[in-house]
Protein backbone atom coordinates (compact mmCIF):
# COMPACT_ATOMS: atom_id res chain seq x y z
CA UNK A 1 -121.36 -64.41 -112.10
CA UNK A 2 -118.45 -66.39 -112.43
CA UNK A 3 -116.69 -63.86 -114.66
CA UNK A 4 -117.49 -60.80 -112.26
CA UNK A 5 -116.05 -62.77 -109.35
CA UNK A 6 -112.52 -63.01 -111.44
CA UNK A 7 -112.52 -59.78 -112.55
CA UNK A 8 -112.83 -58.38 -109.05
CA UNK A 9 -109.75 -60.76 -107.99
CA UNK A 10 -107.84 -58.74 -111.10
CA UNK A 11 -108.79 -55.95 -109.94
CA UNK A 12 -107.47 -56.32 -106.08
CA UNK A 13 -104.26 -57.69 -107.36
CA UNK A 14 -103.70 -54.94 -109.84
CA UNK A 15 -105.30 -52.53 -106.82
CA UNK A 16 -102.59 -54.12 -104.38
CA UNK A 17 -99.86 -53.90 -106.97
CA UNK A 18 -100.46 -50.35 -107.53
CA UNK A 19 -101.39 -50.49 -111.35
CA UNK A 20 -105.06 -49.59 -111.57
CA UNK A 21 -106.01 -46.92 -113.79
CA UNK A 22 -108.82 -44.47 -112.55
CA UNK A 23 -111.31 -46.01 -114.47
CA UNK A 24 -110.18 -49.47 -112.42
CA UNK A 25 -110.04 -47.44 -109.00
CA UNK A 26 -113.69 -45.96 -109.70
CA UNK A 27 -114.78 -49.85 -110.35
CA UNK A 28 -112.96 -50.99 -107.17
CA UNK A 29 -114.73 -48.27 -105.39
CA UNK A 30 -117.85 -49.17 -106.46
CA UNK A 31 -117.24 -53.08 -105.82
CA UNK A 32 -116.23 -51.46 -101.36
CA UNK A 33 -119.30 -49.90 -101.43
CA UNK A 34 -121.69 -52.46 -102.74
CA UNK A 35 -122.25 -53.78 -99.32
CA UNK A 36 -121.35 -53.69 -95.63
CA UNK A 37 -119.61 -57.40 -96.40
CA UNK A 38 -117.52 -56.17 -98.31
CA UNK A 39 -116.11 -53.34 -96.50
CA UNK A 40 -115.81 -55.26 -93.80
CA UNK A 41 -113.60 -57.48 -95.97
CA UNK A 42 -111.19 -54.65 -97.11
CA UNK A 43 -110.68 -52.78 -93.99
CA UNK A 44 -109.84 -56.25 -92.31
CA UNK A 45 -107.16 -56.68 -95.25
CA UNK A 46 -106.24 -53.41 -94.94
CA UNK A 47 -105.21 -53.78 -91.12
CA UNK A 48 -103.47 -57.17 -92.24
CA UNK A 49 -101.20 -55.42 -94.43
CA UNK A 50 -100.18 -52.66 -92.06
CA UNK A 51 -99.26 -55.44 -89.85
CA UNK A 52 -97.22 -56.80 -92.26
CA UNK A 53 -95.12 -53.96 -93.68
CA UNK A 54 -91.85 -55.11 -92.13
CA UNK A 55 -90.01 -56.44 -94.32
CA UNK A 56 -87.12 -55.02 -97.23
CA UNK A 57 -88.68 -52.83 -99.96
CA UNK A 58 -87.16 -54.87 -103.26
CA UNK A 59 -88.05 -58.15 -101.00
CA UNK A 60 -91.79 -57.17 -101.21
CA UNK A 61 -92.17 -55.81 -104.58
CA UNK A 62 -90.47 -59.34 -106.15
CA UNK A 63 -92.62 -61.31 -103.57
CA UNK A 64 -95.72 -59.39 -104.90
CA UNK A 65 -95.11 -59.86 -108.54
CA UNK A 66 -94.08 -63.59 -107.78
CA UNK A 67 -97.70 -64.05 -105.89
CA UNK A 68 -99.25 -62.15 -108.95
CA UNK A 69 -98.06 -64.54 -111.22
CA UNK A 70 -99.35 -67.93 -109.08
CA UNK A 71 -102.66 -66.02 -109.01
CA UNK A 72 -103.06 -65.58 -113.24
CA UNK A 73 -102.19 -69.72 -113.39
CA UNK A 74 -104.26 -71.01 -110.13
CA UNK A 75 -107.26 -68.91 -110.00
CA UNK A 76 -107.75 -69.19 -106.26
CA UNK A 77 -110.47 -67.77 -104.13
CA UNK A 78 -109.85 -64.13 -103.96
CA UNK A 79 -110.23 -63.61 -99.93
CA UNK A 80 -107.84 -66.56 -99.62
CA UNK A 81 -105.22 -65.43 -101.87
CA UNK A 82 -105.33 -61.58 -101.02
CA UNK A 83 -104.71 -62.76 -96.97
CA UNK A 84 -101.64 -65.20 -98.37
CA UNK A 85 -100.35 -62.57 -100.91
CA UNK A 86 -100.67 -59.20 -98.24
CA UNK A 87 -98.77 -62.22 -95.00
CA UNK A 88 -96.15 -62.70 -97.09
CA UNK A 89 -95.38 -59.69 -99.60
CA UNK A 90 -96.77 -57.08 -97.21
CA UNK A 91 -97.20 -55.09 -101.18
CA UNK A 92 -95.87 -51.45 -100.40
CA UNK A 93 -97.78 -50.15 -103.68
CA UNK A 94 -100.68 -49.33 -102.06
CA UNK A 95 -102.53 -46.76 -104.07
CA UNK A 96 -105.53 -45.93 -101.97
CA UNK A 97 -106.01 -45.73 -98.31
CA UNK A 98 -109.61 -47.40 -96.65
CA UNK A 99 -110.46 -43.35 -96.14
CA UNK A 100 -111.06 -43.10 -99.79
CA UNK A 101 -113.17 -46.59 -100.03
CA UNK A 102 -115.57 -46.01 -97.77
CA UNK A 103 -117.11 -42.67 -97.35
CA UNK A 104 -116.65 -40.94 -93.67
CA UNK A 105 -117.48 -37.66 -93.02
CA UNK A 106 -121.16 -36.81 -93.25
CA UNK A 107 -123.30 -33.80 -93.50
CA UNK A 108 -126.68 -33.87 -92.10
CA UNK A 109 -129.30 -30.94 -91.74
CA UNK A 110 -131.39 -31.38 -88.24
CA UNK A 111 -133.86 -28.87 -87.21
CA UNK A 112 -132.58 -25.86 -89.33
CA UNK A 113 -128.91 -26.80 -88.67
CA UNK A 114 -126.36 -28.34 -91.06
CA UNK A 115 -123.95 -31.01 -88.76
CA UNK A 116 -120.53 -31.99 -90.14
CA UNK A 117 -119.64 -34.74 -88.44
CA UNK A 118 -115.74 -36.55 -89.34
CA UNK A 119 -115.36 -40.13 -87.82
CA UNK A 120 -112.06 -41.42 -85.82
CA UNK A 121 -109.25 -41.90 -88.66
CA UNK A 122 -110.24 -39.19 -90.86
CA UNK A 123 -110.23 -35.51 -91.41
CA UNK A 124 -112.02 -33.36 -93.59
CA UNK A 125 -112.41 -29.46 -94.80
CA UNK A 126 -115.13 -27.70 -94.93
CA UNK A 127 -115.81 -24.18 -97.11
CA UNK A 128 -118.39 -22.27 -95.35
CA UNK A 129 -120.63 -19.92 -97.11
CA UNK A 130 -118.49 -15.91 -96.66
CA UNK A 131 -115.73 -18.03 -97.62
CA UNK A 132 -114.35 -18.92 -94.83
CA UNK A 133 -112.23 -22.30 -94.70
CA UNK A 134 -112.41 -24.91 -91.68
CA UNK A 135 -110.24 -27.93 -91.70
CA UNK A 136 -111.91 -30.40 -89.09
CA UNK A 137 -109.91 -33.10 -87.38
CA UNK A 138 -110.64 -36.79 -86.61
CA UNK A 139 -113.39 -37.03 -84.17
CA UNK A 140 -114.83 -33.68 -84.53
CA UNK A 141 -118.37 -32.25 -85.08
CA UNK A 142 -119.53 -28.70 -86.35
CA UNK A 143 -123.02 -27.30 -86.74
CA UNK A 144 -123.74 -24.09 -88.24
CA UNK A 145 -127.61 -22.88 -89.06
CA UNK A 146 -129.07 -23.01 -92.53
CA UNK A 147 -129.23 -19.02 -92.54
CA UNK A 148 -125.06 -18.86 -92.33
CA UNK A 149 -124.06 -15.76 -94.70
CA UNK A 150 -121.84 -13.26 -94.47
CA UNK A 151 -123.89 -11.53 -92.51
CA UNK A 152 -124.35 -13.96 -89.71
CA UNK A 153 -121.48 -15.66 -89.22
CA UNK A 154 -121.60 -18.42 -86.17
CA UNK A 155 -120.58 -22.26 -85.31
CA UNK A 156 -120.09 -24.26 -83.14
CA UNK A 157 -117.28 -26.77 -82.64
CA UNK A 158 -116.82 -30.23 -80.85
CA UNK A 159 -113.45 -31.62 -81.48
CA UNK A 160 -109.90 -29.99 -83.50
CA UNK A 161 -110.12 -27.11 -86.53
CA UNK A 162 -107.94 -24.71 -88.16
CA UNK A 163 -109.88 -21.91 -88.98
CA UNK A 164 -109.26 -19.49 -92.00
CA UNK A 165 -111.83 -16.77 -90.99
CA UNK A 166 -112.31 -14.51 -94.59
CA UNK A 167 -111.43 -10.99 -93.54
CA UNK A 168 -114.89 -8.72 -92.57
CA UNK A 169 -114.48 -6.43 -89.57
CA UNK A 170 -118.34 -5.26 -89.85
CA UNK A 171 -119.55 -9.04 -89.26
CA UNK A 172 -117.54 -10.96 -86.79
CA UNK A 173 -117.15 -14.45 -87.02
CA UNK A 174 -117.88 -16.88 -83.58
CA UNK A 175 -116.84 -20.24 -82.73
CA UNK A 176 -118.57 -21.67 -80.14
CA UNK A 177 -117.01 -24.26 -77.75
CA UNK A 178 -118.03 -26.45 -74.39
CA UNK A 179 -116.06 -23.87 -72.20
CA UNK A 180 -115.25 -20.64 -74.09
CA UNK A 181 -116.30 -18.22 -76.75
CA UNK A 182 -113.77 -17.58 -79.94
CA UNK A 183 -114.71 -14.43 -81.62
CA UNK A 184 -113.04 -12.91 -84.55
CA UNK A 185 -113.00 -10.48 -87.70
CA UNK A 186 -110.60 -12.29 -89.54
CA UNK A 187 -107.89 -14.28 -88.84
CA UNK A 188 -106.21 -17.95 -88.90
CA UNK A 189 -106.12 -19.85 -85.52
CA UNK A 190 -106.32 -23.99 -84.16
CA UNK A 191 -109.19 -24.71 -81.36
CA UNK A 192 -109.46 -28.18 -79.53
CA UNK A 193 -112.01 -28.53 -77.82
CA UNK A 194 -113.31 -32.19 -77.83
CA UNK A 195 -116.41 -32.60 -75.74
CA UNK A 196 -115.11 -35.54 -73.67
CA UNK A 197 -111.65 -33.77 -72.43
CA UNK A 198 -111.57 -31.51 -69.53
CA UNK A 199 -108.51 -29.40 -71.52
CA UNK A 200 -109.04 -27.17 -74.10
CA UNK A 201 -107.09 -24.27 -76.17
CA UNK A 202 -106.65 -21.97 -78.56
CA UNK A 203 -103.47 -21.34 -80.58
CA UNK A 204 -103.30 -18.16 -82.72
CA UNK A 205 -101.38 -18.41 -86.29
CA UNK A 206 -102.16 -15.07 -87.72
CA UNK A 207 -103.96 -11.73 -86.62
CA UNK A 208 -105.93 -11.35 -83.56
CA UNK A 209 -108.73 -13.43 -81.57
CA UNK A 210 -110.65 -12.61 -78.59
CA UNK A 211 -111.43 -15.50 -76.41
CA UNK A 212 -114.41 -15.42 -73.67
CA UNK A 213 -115.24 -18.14 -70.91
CA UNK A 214 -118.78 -19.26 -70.48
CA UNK A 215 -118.54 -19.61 -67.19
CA UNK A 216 -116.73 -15.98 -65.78
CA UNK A 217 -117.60 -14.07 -69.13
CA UNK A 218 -113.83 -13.44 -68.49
CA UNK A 219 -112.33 -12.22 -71.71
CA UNK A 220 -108.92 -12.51 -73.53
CA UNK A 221 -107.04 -11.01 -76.19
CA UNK A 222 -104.51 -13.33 -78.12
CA UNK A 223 -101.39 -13.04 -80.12
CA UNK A 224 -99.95 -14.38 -83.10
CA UNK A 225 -97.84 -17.40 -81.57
CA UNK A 226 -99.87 -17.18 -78.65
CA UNK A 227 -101.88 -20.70 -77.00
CA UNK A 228 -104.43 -19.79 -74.33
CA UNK A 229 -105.11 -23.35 -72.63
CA UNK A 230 -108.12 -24.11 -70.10
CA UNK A 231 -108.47 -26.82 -67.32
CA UNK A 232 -113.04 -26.67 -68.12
CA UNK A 233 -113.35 -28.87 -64.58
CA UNK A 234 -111.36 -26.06 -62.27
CA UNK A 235 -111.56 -23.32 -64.47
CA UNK A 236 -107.47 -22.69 -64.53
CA UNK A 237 -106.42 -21.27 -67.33
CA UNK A 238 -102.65 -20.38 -69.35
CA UNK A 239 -101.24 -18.17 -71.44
CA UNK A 240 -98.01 -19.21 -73.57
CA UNK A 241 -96.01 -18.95 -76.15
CA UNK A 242 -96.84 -21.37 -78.54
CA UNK A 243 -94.98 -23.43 -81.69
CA UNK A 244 -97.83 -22.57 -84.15
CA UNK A 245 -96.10 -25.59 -85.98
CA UNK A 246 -96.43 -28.28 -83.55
CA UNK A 247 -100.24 -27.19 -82.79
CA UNK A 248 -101.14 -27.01 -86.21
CA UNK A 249 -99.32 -30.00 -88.36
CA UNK A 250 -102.39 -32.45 -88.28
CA UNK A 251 -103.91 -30.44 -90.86
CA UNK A 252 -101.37 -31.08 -93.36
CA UNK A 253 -101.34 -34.87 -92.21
CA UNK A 254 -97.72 -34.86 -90.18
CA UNK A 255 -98.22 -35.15 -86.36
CA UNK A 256 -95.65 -33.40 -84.07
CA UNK A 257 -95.21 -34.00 -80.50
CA UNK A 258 -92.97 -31.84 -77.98
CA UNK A 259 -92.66 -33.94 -74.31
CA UNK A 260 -96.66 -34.90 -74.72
CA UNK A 261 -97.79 -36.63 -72.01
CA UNK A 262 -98.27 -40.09 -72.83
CA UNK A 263 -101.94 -40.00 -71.90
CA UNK A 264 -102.46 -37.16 -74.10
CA UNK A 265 -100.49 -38.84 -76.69
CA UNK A 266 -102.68 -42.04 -76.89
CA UNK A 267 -105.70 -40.23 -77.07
CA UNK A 268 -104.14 -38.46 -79.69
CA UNK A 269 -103.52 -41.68 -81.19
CA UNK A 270 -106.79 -43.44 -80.88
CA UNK A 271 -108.36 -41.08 -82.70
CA UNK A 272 -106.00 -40.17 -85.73
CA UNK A 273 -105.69 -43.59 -86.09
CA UNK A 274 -109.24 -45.07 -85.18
CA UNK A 275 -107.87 -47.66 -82.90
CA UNK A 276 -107.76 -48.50 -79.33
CA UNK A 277 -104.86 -47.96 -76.58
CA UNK A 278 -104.59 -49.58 -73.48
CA UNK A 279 -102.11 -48.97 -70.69
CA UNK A 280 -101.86 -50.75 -66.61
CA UNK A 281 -98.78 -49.55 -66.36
CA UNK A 282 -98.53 -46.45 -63.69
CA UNK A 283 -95.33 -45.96 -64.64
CA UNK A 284 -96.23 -44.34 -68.40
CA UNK A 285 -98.67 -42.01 -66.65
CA UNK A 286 -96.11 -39.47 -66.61
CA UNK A 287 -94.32 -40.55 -69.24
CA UNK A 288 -93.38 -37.82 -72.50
CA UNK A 289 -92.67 -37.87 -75.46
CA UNK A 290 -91.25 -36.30 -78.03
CA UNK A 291 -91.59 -37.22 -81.60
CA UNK A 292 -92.79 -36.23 -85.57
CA UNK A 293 -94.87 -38.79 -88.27
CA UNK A 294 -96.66 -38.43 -90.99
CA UNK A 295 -99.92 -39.32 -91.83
CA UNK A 296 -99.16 -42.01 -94.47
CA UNK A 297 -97.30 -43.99 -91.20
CA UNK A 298 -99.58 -46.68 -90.51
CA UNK A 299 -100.44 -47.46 -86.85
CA UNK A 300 -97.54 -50.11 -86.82
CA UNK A 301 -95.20 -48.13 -88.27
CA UNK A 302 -95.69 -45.47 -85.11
CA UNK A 303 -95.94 -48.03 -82.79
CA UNK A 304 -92.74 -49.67 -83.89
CA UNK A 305 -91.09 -46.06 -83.78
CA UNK A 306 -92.38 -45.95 -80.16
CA UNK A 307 -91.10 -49.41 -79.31
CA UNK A 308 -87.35 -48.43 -80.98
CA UNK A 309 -87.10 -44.68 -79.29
CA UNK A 310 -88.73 -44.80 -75.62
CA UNK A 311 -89.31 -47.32 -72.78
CA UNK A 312 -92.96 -47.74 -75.08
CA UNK A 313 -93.74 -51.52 -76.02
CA UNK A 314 -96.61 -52.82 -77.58
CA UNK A 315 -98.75 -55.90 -77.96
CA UNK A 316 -102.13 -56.40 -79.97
CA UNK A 317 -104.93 -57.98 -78.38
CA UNK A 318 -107.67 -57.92 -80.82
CA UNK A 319 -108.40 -56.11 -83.83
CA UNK A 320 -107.36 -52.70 -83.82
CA UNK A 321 -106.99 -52.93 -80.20
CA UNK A 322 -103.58 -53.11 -78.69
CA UNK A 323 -101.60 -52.70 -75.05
CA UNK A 324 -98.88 -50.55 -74.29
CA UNK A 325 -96.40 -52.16 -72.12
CA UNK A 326 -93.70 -49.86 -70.14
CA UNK A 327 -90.43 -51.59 -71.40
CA UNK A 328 -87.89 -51.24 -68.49
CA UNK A 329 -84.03 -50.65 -69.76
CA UNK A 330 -82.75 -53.30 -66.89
């Protein structure tokens, strides 16, 4: 017992140095997923060390090594001398992110229905039987029925997905939505339609769509570079030009923002990044922003980007939970 116990300290260390070998990663996973403790354990280290991640690159790395060193000659406890290591050395060679630890999206069959369901801070793609592709953002559901083939091609979506619909004119392919009706022969396009927001749109990348509202049966044709955008409570709707780029980076992990409304933008937020937003402040309700990060940015990191470019402060409050405070340039 005693040996397992200081092999899995070795193994963190050489995890949090960045120097485990697949084989060591595989045993590490299977150490995260041994039991809910232990999860708990490394996601709470895990948001440690984003909040730590401040200070010089070469500073770190020679801190971490130093820390690696005291741990070979003292032997410590490993909880205690992971949470001393990650306060002071913030280690930068992190190989794996918590995503990859502890399995998140989930694929359940209910009543002749398969349900892919992707929790807040992840994403996930899914390859549907005629070959079409779906990439599924944080926060999103899709069910499709056992008897999906090429034949019979329908879903339906709760949440953000690209869509790469294979090409078959004779079988259309339908996306179902809360408030309208997607229905295509072939084509690449970005829906959001999350169940608890009144908005919700469609942005064409390539060929053609044609978009119908539940309500009216009112019917629309859309464009390459074309976003039609629909207020579900009043039933007003939009049609615009569209930066196909903005609308459909958070597939490839970057997140682009073009005077967002700050409301929309810590929704946006919450979910990407599986944490909590607060905000008192009137003044930020019509707040924008405008902005680009990438997914490997931790929560701090954009926070701190916030707090340097924009009247956007920030304070935490409990874990993963923080307040955004409107920072007045008096």
């Amino acid at each position: 017992m005693k040996e397992d116990f200081n092999d899995t300290e070795n193994l963190i260390v050489r995890h949090f140095n960045g120097e485990c070998s697949e084989v060591e990663t595989a045993t590490l996973l299977a150490w995260v997923n041994e039991s809910e403790q232990n999860k708990k354990e490394y996601i709470a280290l895990k948001d440690l060390w984003d909040s730590s991640r401040k200070m010089a690159d070469y500073t770190e790395i020679q801190l971490a090594k130093f820390y690696k060193e005291q741990y070979f000659r003292s032997r410590k406890s490993r909880m205690v001398f992971i949470r001393s290591a990650i306060a002071v050395a913030a280690v930068l060679l992190l190989a794996l992110v918590i995503n990859i630890f502890v399995p998140t999206t989930s694929e359940k069959s209910m009543d002749g229905y398969q349900v892919v369901t992707v929790p807040l801070g992840s994403r996930s793609k899914v390859t549907l039987a005629d070959g079409s592709e779906i990439n599924l953002n944080s926060g999103s559901e899709l069910t499709y029925a056992n008897s999906f083939t090429s034949q019979n091609r329908s879903v339906t979506l709760s949440g953000e997905a690209f869509f790469h619909v294979k090409s078959d004119a004779g079988h259309p392919f339908l996306v179902k939505t809360k408030n309208f009706d997607i229905r295509v022969t072939g084509t690449s396009f970005n829906v959001c339609a999350y169940g608890e927001d009144v908005l919700g749109s469609t942005t064409l990348a390539e060929g053609k769509v044609k978009l119908q509202l539940n309500k009216s049966n009112q019917e629309f044709v859309l464009k390459p570079g074309e976003k039609f955008m629909l207020d579900g409570n009043a039933q007003k709707y939009s049609l615009v030009n569209a930066d196909v780029e903005q609308e459909t980076a958070w597939k490839n992990g970057e997140f682009i923002f073009k005077s967002i409304r700050f409301s929309d933008l810590t929704k946006r937020l919450e979910r990407w990044y599986d944490v909590k937003l607060t905000c008192s402040d009137a003044r930020l309700m019509n707040y924008t922003y405008t902005g680009r990060f990438k997914n490997q940015e931790t929560i701090w990191q954009v926070l701190d980007a916030l707090r340097l470019t924009s009247s956007i402060d920030y304070k935490r409050t409990s874990f993963r939970e923080f307040n955004i405070i409107y920072k007045s340039n008096n």
